[in-house]
N, C-alpha and C. Protein backbone atom coordinates (compact mmCIF):
# COMPACT_ATOMS: atom_id res chain seq x y z
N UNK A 1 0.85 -1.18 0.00
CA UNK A 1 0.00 0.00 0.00
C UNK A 1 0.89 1.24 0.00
N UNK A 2 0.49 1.97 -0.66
CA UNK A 2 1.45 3.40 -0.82
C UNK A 2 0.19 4.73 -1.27
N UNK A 3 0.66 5.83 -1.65
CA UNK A 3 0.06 7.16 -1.56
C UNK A 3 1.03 7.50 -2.85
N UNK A 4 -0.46 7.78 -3.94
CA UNK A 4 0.25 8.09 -4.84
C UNK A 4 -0.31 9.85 -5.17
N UNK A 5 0.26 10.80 -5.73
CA UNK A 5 0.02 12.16 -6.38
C UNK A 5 0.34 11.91 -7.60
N UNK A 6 -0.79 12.13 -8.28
CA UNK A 6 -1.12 12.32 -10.12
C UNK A 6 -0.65 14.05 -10.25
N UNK A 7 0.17 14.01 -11.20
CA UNK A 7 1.31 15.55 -11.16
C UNK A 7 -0.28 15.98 -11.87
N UNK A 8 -0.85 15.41 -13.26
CA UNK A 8 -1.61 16.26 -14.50
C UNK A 8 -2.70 17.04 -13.54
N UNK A 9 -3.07 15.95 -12.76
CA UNK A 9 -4.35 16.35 -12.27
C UNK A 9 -4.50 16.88 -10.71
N UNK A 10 -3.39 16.90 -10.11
CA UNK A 10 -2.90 17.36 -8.64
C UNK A 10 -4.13 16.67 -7.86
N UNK A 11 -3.92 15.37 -8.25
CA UNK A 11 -5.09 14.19 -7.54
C UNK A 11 -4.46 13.18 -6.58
N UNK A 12 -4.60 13.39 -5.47
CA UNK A 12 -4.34 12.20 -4.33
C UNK A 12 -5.05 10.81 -4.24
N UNK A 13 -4.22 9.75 -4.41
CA UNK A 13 -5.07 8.15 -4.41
C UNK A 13 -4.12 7.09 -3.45
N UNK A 14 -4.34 6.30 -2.66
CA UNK A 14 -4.22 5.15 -2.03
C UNK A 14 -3.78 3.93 -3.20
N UNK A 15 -2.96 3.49 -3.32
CA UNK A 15 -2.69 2.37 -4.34
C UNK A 15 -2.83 1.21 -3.17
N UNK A 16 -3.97 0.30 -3.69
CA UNK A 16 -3.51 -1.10 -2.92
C UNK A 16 -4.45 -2.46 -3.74
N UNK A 17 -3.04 -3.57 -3.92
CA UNK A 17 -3.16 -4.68 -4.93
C UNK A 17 -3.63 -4.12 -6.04
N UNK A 18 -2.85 -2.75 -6.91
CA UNK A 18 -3.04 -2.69 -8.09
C UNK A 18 -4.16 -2.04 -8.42
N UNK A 19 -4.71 -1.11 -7.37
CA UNK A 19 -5.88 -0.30 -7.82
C UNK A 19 -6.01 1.13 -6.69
N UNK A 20 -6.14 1.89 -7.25
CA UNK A 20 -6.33 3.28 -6.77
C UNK A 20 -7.64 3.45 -6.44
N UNK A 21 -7.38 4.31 -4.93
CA UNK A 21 -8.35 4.94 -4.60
C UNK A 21 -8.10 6.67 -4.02
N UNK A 22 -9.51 7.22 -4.60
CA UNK A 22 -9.42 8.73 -4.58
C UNK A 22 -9.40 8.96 -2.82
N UNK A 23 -8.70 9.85 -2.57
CA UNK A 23 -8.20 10.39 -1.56
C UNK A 23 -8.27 12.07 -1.32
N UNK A 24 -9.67 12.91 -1.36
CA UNK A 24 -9.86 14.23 -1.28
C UNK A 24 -9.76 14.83 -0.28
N UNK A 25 -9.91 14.27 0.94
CA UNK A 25 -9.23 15.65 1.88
C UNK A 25 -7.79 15.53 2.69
N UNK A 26 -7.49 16.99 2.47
CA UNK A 26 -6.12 17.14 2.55
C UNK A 26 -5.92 16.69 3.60
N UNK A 27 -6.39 17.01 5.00
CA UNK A 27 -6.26 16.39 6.36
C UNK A 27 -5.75 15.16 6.34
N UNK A 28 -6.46 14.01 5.57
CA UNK A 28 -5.97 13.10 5.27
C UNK A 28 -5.24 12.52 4.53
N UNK A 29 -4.83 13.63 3.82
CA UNK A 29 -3.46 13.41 2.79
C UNK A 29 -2.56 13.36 3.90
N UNK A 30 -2.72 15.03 4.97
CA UNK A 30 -1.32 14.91 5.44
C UNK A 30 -1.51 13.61 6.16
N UNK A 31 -2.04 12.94 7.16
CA UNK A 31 -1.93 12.00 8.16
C UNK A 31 -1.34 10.61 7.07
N UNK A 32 -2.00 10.38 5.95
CA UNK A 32 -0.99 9.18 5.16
C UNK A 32 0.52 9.79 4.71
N UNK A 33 0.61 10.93 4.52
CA UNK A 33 2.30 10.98 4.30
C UNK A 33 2.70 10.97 5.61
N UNK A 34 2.59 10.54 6.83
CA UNK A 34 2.87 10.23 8.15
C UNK A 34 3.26 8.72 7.91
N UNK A 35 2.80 7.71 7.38
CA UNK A 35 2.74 6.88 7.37
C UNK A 35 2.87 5.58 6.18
N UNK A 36 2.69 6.25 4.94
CA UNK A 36 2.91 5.52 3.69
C UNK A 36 3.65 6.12 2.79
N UNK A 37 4.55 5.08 2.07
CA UNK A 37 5.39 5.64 0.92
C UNK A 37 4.61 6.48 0.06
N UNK A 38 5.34 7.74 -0.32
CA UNK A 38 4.96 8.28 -1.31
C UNK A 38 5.42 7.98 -2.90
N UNK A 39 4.55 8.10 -3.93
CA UNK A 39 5.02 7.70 -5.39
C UNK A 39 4.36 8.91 -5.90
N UNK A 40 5.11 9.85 -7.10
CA UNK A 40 4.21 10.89 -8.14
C UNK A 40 4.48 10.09 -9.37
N UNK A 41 3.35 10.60 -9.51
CA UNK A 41 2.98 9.57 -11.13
C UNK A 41 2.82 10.68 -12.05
N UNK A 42 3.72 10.15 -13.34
CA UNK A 42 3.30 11.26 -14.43
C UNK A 42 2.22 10.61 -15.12
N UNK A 43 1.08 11.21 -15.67
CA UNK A 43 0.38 10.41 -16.19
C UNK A 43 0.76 9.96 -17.82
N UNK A 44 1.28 10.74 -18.85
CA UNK A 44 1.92 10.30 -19.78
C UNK A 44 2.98 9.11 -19.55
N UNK A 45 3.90 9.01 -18.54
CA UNK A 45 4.45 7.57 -18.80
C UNK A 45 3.70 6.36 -18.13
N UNK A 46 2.71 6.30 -18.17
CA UNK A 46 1.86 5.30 -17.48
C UNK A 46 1.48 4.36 -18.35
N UNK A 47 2.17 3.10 -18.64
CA UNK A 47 2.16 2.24 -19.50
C UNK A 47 0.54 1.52 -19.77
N UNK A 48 -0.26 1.76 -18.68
CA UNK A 48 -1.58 1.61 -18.60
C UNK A 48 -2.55 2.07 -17.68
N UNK A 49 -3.73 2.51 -17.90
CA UNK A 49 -4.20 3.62 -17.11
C UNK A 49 -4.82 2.87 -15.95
N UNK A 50 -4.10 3.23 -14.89
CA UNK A 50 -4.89 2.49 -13.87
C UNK A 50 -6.32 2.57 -13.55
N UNK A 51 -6.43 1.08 -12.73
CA UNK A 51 -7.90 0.38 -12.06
C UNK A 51 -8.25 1.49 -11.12
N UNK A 52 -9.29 2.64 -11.11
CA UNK A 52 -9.79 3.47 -10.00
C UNK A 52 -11.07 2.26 -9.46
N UNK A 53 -10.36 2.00 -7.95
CA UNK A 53 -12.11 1.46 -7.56
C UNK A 53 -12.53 2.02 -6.46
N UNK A 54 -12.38 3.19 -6.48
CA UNK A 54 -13.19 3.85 -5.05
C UNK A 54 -12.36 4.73 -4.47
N UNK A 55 -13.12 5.13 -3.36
CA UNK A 55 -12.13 6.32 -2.27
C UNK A 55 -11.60 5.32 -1.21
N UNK A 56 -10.71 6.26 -0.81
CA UNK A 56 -9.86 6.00 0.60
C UNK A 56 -10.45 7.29 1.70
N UNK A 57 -10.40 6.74 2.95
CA UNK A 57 -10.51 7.68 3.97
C UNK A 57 -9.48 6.79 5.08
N UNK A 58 -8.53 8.29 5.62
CA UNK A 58 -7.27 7.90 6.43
C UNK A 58 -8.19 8.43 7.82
N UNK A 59 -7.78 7.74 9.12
CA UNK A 59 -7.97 7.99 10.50
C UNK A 59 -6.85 7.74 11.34
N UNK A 60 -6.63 8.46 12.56
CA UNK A 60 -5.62 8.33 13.33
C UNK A 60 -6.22 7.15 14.35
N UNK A 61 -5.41 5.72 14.00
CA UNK A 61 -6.31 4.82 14.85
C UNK A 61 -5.65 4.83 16.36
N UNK A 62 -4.56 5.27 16.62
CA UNK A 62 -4.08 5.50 17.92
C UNK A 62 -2.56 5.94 17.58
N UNK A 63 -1.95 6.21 18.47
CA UNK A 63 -0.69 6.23 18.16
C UNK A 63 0.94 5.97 17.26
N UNK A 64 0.54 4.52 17.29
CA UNK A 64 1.48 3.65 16.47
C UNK A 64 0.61 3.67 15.18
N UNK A 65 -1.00 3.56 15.09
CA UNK A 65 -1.45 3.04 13.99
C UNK A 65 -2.28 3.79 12.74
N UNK A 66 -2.23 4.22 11.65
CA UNK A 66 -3.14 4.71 10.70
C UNK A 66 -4.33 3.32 10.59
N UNK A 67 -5.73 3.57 10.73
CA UNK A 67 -6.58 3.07 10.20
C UNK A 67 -6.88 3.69 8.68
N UNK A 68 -6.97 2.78 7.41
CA UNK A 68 -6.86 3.17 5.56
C UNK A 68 -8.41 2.51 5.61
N UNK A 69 -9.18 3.00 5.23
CA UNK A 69 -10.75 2.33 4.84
C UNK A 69 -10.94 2.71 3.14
N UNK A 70 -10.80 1.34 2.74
CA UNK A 70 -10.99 1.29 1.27
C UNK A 70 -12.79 0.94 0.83
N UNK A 71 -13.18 2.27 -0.09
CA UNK A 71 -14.97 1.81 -0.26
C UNK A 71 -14.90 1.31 -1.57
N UNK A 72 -15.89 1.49 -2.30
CA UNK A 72 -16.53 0.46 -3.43
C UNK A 72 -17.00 2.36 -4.00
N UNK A 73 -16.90 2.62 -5.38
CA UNK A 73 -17.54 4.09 -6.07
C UNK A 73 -19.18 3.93 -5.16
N UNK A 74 -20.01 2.70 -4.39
CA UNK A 74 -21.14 2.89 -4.35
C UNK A 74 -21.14 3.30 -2.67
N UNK A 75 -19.98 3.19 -2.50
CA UNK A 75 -19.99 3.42 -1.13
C UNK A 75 -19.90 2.37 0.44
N UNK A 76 -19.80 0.85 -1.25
CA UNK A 76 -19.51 -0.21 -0.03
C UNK A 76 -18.36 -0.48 0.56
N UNK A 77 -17.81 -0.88 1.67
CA UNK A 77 -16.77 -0.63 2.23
C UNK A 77 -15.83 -2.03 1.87
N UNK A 78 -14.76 -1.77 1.17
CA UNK A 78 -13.79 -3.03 0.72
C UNK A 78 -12.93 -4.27 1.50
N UNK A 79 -12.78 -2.91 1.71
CA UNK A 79 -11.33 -3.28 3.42
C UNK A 79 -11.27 -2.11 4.29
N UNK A 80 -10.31 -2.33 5.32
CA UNK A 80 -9.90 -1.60 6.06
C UNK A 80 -8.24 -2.02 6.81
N UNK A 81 -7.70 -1.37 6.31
CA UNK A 81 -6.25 -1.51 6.72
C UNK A 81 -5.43 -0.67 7.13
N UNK A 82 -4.80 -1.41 8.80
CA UNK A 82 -4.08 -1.04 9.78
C UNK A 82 -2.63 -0.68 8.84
N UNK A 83 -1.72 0.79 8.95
CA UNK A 83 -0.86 0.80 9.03
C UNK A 83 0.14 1.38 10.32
N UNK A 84 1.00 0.41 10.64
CA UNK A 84 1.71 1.19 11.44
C UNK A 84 2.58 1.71 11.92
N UNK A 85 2.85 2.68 12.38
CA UNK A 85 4.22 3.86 12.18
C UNK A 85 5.34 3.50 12.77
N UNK A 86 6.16 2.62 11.98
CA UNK A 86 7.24 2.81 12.77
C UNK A 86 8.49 2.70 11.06
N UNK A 87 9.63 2.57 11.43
CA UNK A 87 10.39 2.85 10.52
C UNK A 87 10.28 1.51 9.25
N UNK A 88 9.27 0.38 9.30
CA UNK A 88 9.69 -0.11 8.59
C UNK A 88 8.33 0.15 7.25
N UNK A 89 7.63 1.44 7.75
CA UNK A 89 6.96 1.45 6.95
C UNK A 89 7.54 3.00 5.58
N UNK A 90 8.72 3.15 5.80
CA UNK A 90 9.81 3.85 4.67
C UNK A 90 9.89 2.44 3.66
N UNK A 91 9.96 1.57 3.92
CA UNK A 91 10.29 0.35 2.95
C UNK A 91 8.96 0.95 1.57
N UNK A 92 9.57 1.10 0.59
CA UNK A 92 9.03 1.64 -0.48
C UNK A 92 9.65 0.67 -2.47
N UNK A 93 9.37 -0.11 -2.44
CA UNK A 93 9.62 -0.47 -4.02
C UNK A 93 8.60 -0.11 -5.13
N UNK A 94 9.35 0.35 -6.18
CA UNK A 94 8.31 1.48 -7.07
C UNK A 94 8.77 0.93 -8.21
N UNK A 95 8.20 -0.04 -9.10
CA UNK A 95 8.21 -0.44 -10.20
C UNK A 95 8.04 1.01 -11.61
N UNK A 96 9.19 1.33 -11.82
CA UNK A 96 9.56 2.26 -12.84
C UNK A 96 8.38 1.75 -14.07
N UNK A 97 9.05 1.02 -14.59
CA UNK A 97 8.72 -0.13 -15.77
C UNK A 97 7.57 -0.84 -14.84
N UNK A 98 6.59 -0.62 -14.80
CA UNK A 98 5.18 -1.34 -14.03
C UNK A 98 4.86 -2.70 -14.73
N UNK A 99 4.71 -3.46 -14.17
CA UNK A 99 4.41 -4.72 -14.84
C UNK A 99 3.26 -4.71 -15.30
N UNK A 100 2.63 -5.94 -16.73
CA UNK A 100 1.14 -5.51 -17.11
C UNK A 100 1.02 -6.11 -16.37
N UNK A 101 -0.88 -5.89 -16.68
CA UNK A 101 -2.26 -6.68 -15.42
C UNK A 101 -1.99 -8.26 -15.81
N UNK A 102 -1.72 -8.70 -17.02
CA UNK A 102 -2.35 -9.89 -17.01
C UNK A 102 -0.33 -10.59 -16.33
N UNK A 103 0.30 -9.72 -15.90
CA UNK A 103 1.17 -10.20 -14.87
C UNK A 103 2.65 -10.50 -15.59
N UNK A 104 3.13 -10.32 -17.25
CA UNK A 104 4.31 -10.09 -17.38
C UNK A 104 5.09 -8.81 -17.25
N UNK A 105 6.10 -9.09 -17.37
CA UNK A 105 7.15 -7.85 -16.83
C UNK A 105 7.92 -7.67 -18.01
N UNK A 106 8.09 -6.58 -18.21
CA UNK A 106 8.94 -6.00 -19.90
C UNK A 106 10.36 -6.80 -19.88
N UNK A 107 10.63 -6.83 -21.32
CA UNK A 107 12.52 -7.39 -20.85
C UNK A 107 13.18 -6.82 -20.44
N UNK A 108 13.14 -5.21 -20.68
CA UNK A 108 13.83 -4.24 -20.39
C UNK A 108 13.15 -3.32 -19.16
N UNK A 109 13.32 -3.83 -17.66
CA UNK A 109 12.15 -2.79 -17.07
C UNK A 109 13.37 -2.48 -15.85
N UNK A 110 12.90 -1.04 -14.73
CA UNK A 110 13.66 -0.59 -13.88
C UNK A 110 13.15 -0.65 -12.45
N UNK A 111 13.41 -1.03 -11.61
CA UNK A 111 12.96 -1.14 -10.36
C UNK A 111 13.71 0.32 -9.20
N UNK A 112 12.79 0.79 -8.71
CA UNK A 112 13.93 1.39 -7.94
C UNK A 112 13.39 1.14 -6.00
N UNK A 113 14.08 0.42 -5.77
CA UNK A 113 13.63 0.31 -3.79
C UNK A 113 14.53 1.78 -3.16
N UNK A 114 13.67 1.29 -1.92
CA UNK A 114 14.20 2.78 -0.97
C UNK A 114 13.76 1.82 0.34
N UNK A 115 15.13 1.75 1.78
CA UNK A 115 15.26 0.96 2.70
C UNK A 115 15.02 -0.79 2.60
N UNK A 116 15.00 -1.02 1.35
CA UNK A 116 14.62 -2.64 1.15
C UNK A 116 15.98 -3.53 1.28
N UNK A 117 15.68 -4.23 2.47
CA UNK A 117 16.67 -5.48 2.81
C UNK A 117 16.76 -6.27 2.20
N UNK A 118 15.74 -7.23 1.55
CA UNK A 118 15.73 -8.29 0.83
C UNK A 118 14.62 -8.37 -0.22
N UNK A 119 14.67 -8.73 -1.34
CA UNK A 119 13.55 -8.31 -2.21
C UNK A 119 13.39 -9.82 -3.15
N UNK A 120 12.91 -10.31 -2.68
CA UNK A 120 12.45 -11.92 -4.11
C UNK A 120 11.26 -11.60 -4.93
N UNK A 121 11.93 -12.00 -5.82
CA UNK A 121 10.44 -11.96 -6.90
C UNK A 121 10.24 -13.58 -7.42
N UNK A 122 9.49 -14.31 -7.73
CA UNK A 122 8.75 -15.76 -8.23
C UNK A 122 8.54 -15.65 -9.77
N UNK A 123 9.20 -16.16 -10.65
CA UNK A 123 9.04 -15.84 -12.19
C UNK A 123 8.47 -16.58 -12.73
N UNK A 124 8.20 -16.85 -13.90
CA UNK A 124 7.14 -18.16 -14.60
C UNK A 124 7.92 -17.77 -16.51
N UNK A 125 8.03 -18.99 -17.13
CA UNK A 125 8.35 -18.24 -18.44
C UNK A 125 7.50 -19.89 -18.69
N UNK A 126 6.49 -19.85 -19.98
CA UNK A 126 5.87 -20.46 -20.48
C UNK A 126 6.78 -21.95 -21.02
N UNK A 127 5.99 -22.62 -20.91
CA UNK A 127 7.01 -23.86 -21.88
C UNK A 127 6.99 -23.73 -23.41
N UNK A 128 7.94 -23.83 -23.86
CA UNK A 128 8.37 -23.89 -25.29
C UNK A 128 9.16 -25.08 -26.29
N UNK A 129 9.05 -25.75 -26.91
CA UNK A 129 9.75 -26.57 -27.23
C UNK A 129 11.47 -26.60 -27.50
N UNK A 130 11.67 -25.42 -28.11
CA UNK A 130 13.08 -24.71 -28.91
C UNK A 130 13.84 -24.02 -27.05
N UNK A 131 13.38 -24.43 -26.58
CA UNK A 131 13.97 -23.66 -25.01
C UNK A 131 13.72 -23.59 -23.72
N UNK A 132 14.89 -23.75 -23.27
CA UNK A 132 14.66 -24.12 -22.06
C UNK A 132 14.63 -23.28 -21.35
N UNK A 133 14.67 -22.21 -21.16
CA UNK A 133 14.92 -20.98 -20.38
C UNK A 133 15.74 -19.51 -21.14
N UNK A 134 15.84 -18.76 -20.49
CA UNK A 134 16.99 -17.56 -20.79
C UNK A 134 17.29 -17.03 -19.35
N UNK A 135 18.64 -16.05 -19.80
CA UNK A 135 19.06 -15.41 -18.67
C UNK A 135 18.64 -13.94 -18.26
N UNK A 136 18.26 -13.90 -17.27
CA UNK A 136 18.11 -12.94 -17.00
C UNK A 136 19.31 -12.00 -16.04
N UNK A 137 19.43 -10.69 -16.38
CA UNK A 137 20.59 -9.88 -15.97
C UNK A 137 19.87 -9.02 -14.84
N UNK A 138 20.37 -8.53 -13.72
CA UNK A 138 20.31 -7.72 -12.98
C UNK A 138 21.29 -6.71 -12.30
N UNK A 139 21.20 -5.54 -12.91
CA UNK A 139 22.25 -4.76 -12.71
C UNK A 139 22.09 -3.09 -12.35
N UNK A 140 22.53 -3.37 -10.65
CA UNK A 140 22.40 -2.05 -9.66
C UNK A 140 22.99 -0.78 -10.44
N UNK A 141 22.58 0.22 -10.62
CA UNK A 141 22.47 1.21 -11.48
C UNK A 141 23.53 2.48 -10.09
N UNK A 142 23.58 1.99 -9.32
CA UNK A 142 24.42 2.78 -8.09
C UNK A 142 25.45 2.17 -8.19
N UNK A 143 25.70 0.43 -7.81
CA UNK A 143 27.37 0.57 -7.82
C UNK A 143 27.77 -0.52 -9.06
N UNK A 144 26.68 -0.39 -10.03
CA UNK A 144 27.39 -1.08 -11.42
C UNK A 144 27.93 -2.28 -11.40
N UNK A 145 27.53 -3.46 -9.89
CA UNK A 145 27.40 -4.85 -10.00
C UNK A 145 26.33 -5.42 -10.82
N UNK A 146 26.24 -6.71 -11.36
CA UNK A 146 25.29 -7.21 -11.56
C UNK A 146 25.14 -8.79 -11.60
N UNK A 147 23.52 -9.14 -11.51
CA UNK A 147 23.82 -10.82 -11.35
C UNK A 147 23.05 -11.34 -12.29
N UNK A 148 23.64 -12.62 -12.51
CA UNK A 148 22.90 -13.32 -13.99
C UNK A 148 21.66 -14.43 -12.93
N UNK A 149 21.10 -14.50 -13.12
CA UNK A 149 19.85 -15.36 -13.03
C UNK A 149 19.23 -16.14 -14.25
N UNK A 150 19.83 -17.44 -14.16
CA UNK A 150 18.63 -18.50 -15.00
C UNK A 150 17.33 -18.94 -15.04
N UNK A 151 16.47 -18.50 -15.75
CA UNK A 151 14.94 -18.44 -15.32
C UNK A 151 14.50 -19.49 -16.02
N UNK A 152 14.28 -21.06 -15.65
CA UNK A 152 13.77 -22.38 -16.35
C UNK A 152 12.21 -21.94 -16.94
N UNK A 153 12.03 -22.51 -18.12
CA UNK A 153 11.01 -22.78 -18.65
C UNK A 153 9.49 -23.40 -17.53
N UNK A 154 8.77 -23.23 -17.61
CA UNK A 154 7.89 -24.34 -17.22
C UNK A 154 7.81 -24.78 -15.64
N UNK A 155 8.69 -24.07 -14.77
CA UNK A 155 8.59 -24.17 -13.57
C UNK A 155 9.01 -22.80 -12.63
N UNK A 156 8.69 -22.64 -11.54
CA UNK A 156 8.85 -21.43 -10.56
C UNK A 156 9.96 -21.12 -10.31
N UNK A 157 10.69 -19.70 -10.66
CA UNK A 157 11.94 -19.49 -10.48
C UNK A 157 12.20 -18.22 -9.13
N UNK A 158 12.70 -18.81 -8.52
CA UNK A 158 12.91 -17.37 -7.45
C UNK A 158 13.91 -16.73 -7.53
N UNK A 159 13.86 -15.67 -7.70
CA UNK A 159 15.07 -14.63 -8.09
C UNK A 159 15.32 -13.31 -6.95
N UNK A 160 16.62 -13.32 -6.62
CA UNK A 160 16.85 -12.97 -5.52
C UNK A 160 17.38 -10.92 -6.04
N UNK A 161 16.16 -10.25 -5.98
CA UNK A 161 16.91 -9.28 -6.42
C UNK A 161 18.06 -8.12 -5.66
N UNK A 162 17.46 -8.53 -4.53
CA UNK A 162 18.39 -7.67 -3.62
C UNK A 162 18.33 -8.94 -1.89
N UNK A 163 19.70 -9.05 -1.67
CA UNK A 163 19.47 -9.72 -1.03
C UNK A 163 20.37 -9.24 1.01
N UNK A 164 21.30 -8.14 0.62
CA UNK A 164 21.52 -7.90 1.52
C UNK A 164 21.59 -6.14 1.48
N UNK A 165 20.74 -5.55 1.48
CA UNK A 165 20.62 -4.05 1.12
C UNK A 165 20.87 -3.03 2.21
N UNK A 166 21.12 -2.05 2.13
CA UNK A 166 21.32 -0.84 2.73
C UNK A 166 20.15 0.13 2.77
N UNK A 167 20.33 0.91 3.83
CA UNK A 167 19.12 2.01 3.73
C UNK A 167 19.47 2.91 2.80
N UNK A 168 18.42 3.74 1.94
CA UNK A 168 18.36 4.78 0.99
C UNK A 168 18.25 3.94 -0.28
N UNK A 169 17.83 4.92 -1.49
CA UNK A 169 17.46 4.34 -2.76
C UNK A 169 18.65 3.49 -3.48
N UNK A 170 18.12 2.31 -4.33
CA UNK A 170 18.96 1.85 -5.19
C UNK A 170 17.79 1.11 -6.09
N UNK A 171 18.55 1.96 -7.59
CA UNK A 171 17.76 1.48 -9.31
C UNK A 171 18.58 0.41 -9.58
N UNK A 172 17.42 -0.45 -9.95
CA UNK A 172 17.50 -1.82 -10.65
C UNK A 172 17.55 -1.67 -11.74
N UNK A 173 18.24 -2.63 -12.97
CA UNK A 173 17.19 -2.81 -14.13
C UNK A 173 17.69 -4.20 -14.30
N UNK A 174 16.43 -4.62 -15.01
CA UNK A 174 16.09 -6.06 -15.37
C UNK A 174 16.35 -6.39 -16.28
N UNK A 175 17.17 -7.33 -17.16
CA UNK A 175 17.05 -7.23 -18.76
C UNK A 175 17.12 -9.10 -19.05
N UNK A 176 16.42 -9.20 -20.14
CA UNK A 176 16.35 -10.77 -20.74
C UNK A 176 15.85 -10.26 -22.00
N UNK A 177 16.29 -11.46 -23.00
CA UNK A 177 15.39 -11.67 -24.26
C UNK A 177 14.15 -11.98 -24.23
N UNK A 178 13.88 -10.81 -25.01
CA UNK A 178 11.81 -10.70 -25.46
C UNK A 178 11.28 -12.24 -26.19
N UNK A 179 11.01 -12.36 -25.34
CA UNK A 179 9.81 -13.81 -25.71
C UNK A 179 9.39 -13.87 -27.17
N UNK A 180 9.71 -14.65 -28.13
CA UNK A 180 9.60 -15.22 -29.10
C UNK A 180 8.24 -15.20 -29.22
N UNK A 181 6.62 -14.02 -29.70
CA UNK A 181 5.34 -13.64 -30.08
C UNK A 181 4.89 -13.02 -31.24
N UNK A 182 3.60 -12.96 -31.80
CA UNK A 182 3.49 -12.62 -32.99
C UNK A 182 3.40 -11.04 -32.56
N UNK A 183 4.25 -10.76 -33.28
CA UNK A 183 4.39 -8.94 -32.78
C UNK A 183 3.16 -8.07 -33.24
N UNK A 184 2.54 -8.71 -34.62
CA UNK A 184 1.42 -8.23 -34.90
C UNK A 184 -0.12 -8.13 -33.80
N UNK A 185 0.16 -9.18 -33.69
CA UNK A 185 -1.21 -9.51 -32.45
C UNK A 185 -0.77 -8.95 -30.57
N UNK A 186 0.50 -8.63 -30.55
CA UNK A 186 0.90 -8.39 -29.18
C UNK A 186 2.18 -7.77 -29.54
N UNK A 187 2.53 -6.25 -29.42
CA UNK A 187 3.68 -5.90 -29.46
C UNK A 187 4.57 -5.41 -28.36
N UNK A 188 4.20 -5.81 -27.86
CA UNK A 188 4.83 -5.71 -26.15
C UNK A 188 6.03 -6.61 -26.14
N UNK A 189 7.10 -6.21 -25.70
CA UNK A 189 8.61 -6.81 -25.65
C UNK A 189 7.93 -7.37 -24.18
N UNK A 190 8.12 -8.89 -23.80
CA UNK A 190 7.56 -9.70 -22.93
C UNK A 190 9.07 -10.14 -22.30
N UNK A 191 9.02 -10.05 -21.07
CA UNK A 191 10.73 -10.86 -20.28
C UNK A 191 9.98 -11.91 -19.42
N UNK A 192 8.67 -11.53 -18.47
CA UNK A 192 8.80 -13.38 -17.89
C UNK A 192 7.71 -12.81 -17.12
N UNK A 193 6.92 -14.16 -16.64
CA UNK A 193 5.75 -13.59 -15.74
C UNK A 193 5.87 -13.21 -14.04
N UNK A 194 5.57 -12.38 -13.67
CA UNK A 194 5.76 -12.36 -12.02
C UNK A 194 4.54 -13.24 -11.36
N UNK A 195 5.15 -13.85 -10.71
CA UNK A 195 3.74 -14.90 -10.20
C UNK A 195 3.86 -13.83 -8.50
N UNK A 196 4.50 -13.33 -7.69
CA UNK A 196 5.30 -12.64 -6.75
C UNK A 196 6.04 -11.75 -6.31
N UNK A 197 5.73 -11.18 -5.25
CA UNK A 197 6.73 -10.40 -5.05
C UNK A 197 7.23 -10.16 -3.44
N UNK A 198 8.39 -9.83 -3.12
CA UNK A 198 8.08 -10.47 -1.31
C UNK A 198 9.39 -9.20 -0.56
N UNK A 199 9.15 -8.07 -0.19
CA UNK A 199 10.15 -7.30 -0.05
C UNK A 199 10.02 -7.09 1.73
N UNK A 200 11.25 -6.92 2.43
CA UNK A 200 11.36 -6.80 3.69
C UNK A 200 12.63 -5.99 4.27
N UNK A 201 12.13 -4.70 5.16
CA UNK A 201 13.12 -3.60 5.17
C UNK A 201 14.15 -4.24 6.07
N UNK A 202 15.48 -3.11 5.83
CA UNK A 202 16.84 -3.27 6.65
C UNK A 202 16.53 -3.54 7.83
């Protein structure tokens, strides 16, 4: 869950599992930047226009805790989720390169974390006859290491993207060969499916 600001439209929304919710009073803007990562979104690089399903309303549930109440546009109430304040809620990963809905990730995409200790992601690459897999590259854009990862065909690959991290930001990027598709019917450069994602601060 994070707090996102739309620059075009100077619009406040709640992002959670991939869907935004409107967030209009400021009161409660400020009390979530108390408590949740912030992301600004340009809306021109937005590879797809996000899922709006409703408002957010923030409450001070006591001390340690933000109460987040997610509704339905009709006003039915979704969820309601405890956040709470302490330092491990700076843990912030912001998919540059956003993965699509139906759950692949570009070949060429950028990750950037902020306080993330350990970060796994779960991959999937379809079975193919002509192949067994490809490699995938990962390479920290701060100190210009990088690691090769073999991602098998046809079974669950866990890929360790950051595994012993430091506090403050560090850009990823991801790179593999684009999946062998009819470019006509799907022109999307395809690198592998995320079945996961599992991040946990310093």
């Amino acid at each position: 869950m994070r707090l996102l600001f739309l620059l075009q439209k100077e619009a406040w929304f709640v992002e959670h599992q991939q869907a935004w919710y409107r967030l209009e009073d400021m009161n409660e803007v400020g009390l979530a930047l108390s408590g949740l990562a912030l992301n600004m979104v340009n809306q021109h690089e937005l590879i797809e226009q996000p899922h709006q399903a409703g408002t957010a309303r923030v409450t001070q549930a006591d001390d340690r805790r933000l109460s987040v109440q997610l509704s339905s546009p009709d006003h039915q109430i979704i969820a309601t989720v405890d956040v709470v304040l302490d330092e491990n809620t700076l843990l912030n990963v912001d998919w540059n390169t956003k993965p699509y809905r139906d759950g692949w990730v570009s070949s060429d995409a950028t990750i950037t974390l902020d306080n993330v200790g350990a970060m796994y992601l779960d991959a999937y690459l379809p079975a193919r006859s002509d192949s067994d897999g490809k490699m995938l590259t990962i390479s920290n854009q701060v100190t210009g290491n990088s690691l090769e990862v073999w991602v098998a065909r046809d079974q669950k690959t866990r890929i360790p993207l950051v595994q012993n991290g430091s506090k403050g930001k560090v850009s990823l990027n991801l790179h593999c060969e684009p999946e062998l598709i009819d470019q006509t019917t799907d022109p999307r450069q395809l690198g592998f499916v995320m079945i996961s994602e599992e991040a946990s601060p310093v």
